[in-house]
Protein backbone atom coordinates (compact mmCIF):
# COMPACT_ATOMS: atom_id res chain seq x y z
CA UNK A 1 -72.46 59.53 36.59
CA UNK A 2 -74.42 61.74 38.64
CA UNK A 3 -75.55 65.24 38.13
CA UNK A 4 -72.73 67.01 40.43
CA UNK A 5 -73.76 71.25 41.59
CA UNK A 6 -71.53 72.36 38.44
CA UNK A 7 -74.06 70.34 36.23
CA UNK A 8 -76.48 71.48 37.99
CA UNK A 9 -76.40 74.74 37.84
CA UNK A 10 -75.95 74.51 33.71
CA UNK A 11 -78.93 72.67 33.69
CA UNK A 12 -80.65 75.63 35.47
CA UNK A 13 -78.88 78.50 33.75
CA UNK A 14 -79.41 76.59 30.41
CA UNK A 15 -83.30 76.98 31.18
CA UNK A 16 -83.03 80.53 30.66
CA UNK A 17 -84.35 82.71 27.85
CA UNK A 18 -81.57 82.96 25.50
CA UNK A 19 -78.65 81.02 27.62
CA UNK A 20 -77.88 77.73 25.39
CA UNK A 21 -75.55 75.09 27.16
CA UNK A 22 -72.44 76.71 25.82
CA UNK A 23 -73.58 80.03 27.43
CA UNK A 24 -74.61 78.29 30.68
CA UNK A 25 -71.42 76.67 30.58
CA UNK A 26 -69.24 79.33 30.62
CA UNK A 27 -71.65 81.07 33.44
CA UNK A 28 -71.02 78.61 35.49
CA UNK A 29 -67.29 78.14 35.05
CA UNK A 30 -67.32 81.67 35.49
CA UNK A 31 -69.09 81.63 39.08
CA UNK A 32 -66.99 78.92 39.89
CA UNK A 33 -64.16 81.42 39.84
CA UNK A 34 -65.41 84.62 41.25
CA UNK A 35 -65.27 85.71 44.53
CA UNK A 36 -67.70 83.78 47.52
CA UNK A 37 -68.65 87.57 48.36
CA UNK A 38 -69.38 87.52 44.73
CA UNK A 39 -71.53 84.25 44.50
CA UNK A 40 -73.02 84.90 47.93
CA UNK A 41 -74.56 88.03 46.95
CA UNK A 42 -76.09 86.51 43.59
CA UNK A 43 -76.88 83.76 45.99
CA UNK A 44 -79.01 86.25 47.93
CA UNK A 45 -80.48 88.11 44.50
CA UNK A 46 -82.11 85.34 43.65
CA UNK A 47 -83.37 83.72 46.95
CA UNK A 48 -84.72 87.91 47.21
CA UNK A 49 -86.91 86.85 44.18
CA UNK A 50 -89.10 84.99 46.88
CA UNK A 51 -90.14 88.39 48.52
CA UNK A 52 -91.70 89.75 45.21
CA UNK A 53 -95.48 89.86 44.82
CA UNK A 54 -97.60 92.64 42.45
CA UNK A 55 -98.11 96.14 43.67
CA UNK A 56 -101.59 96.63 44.79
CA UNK A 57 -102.27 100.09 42.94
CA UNK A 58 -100.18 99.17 39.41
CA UNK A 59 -99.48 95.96 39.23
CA UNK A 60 -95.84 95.76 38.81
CA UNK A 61 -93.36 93.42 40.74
CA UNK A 62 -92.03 95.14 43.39
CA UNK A 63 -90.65 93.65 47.14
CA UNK A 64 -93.07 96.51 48.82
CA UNK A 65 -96.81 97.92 48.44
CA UNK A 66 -97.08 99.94 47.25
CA UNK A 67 -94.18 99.60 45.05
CA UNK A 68 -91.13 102.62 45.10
CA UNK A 69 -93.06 104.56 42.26
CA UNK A 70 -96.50 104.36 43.81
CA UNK A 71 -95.13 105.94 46.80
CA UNK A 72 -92.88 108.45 45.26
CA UNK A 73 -94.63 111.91 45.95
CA UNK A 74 -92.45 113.19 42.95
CA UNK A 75 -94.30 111.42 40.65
CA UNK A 76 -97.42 112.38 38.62
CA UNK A 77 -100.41 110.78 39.74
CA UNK A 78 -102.75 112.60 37.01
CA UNK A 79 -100.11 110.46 34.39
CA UNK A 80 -100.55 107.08 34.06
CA UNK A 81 -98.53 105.01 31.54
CA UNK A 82 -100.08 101.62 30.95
CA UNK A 83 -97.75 99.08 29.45
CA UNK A 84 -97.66 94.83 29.16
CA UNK A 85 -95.70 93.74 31.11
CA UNK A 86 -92.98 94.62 34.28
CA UNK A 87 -89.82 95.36 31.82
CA UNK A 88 -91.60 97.70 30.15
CA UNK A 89 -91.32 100.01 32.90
CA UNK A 90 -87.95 99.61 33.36
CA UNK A 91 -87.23 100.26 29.92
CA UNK A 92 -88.88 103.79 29.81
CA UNK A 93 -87.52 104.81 33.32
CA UNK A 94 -84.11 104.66 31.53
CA UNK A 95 -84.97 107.24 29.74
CA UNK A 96 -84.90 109.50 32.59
CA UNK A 97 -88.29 112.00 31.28
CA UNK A 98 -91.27 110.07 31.94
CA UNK A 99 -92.36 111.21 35.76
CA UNK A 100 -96.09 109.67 35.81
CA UNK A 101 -97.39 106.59 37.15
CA UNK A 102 -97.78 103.01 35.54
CA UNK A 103 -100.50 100.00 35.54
CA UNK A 104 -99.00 96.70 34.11
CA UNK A 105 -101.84 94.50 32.35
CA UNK A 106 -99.43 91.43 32.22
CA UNK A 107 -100.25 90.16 28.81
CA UNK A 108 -101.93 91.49 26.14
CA UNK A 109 -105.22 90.53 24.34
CA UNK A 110 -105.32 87.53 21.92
CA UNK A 111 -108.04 85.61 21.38
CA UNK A 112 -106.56 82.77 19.07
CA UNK A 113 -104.60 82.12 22.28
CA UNK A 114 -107.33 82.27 24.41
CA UNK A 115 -106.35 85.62 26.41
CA UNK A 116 -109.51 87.62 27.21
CA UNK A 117 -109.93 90.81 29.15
CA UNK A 118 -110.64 88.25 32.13
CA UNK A 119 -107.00 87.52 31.82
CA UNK A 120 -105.29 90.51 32.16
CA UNK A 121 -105.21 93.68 34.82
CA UNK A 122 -107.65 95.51 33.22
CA UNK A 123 -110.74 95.54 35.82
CA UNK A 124 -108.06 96.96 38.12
CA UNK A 125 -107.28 99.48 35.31
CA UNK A 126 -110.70 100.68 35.17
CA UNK A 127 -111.35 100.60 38.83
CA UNK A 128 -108.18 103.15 39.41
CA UNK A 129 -109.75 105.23 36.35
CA UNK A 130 -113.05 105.33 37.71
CA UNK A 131 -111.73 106.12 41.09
CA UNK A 132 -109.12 109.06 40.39
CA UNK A 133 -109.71 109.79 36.85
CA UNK A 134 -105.99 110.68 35.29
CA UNK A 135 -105.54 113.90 33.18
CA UNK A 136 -104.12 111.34 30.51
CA UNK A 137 -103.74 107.64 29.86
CA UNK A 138 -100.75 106.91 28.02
CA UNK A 139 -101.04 103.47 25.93
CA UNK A 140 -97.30 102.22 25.48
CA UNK A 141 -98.14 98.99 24.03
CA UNK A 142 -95.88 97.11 21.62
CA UNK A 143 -97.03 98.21 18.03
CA UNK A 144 -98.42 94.39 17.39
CA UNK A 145 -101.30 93.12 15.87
CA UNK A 146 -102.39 92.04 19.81
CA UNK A 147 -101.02 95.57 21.15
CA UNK A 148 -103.63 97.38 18.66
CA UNK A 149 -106.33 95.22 20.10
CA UNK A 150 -105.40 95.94 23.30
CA UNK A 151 -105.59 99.41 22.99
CA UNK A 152 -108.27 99.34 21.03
CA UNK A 153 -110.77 97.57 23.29
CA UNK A 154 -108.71 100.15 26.17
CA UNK A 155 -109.80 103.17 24.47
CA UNK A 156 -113.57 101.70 23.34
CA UNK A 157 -113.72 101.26 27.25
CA UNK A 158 -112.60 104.57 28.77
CA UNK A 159 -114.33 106.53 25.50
CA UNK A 160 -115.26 109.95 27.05
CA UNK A 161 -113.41 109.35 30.99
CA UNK A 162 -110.37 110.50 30.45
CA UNK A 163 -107.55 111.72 27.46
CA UNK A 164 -106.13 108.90 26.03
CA UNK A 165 -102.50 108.75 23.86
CA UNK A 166 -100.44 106.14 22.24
CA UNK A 167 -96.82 106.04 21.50
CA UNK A 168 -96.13 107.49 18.06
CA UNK A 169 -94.66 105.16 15.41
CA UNK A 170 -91.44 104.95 15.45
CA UNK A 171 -91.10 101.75 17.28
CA UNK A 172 -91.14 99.50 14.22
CA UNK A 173 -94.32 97.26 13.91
CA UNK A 174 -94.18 93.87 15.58
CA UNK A 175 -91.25 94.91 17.45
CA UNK A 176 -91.18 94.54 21.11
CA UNK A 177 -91.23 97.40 23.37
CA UNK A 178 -88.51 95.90 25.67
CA UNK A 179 -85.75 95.35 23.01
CA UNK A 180 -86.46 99.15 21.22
CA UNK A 181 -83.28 101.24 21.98
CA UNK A 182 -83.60 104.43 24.27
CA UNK A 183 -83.84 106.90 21.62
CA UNK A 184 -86.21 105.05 19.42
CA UNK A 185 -88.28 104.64 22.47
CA UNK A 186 -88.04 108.03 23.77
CA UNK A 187 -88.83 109.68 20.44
CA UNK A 188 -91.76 107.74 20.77
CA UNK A 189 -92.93 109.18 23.82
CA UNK A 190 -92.18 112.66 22.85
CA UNK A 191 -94.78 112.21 19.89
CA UNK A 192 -97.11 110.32 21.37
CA UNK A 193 -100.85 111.23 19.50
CA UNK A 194 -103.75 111.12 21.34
CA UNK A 195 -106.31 108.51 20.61
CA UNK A 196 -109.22 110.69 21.84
C-alpha cells in the first residue's frame, strides 16, 4: 500500500517536536475537515517560511531587514536584550513592558558539545557594542549550567564597555526561558541585577 497525502502529512506532522502519531493523526483528520480557505491559508504559512532569513542588526528570523523591531523608532536602541534563541523574544514581547532592542546568539556555549564562541552570534554582538555602545546589556539567558557560561564569558568580554544585567532568579534553574509563564518571566525582568 502506498503512502497516500493523508499519510503523508502524519508522517510530516509526526516529525514535529512534541506531535506523536496519535497527535499527528488527529491534525490531519482535522485539516481534512476544515475549510479549503482554512487549509489554503496554512498552506501559504508555511510555504511563507521560505521568505525568512536572520535580521542583519539582531539576528532574529524575520521576512524583512531589518526585522519589524529594528526598524521600530519606538523602541530603545540604548536597550539591548540578548537572549538564545528566536522564541525567546517572542516570549518577553508578551509581556507587553520590555521596549529595547534584541541580539539572538542562536545557541548557547557548551563545550562538551563542541559549541564555541565561533558558533554562535557573538562577534556580531560585540561589533554592534563596539559600534553604538548601549546604556545597558540585558543577559536573559536560561538559568542553565551553559546559560551561566554564556554570560559569563559575555560579561568577561564587554568588562568596562557598557552596564551589564541578568534576569533575577526566579526562573527556576535549568528551566527554559521559552516554557517560563509570563509572570514568572516578567518578575524576572523587573529584578534583573546588574552583573557590573
Amino acid at each position: 500500500m502506498s503512502a497516500g497525502p493523508i499519510d503523508d502529512l502524519i508522517a510530516h506532522l509526526s516529525r514535529l517536536p512534541g506531535i506523536g502519531e496519535r497527535t499527528a493523526t488527529r491534525l490531519a483528520f482535522f485539516l481534512l475537515r476544515a475549510t479549503p480557505a482554512f487549509r489554503e491559508g496554512f498552506a501559504r504559512s508555511i510555504q511563507g517560511l521560505s521568505q525568512i532569513h536572520l535580521c542583519s542588526n539582531c539576528s532574529t528570523v524575520t521576512d524583512t531587514d531589518p526585522c519589524n523591531i529594528c526598524r521600530s523608532h519606538l523602541r530603545d536602541t540604548h536597550l539591548i536584550c540578548v537572549v538564545e534563541k528566536p522564541s525567546d523574544i517572542y516570549s518577553i514581547e508578551r509581556l507587553h513592558s520590555y521596549q529595547g532592542t534584541y541580539h539572538v546568539l542562536h545557541g548557547l556555549l557548551s563545550p562538551l558539545e563542541g559549541i564555541t564562541p565561533a558558533d554562535l552570534r557573538l562577534s556580531q554582538l560585540f561589533g554592534r557594542i563596539s559600534e553604538s555602545p548601549p546604556r545597558e546589556l540585558i543577559l536573559a539567558l536560561s538559568p542553565t549550567v551553559e546559560g551561566d557560561a554564556t554570560a559569563a564569558y559575555i560579561v568577561k568580554q564587554l568588562s568596562g564597555k557598557t552596564s551589564l544585567s541578568r534576569l533575577a532568579s526566579g526562573l527556576p534553574i535549568g528551566s527554559d526561558l521559552e516554557f517560563a509563564d509570563q509572570i514568572t518571566l516578567g518578575k524576572a525582568f523587573e529584578a534583573r541585577t546588574s552583573v557590573i
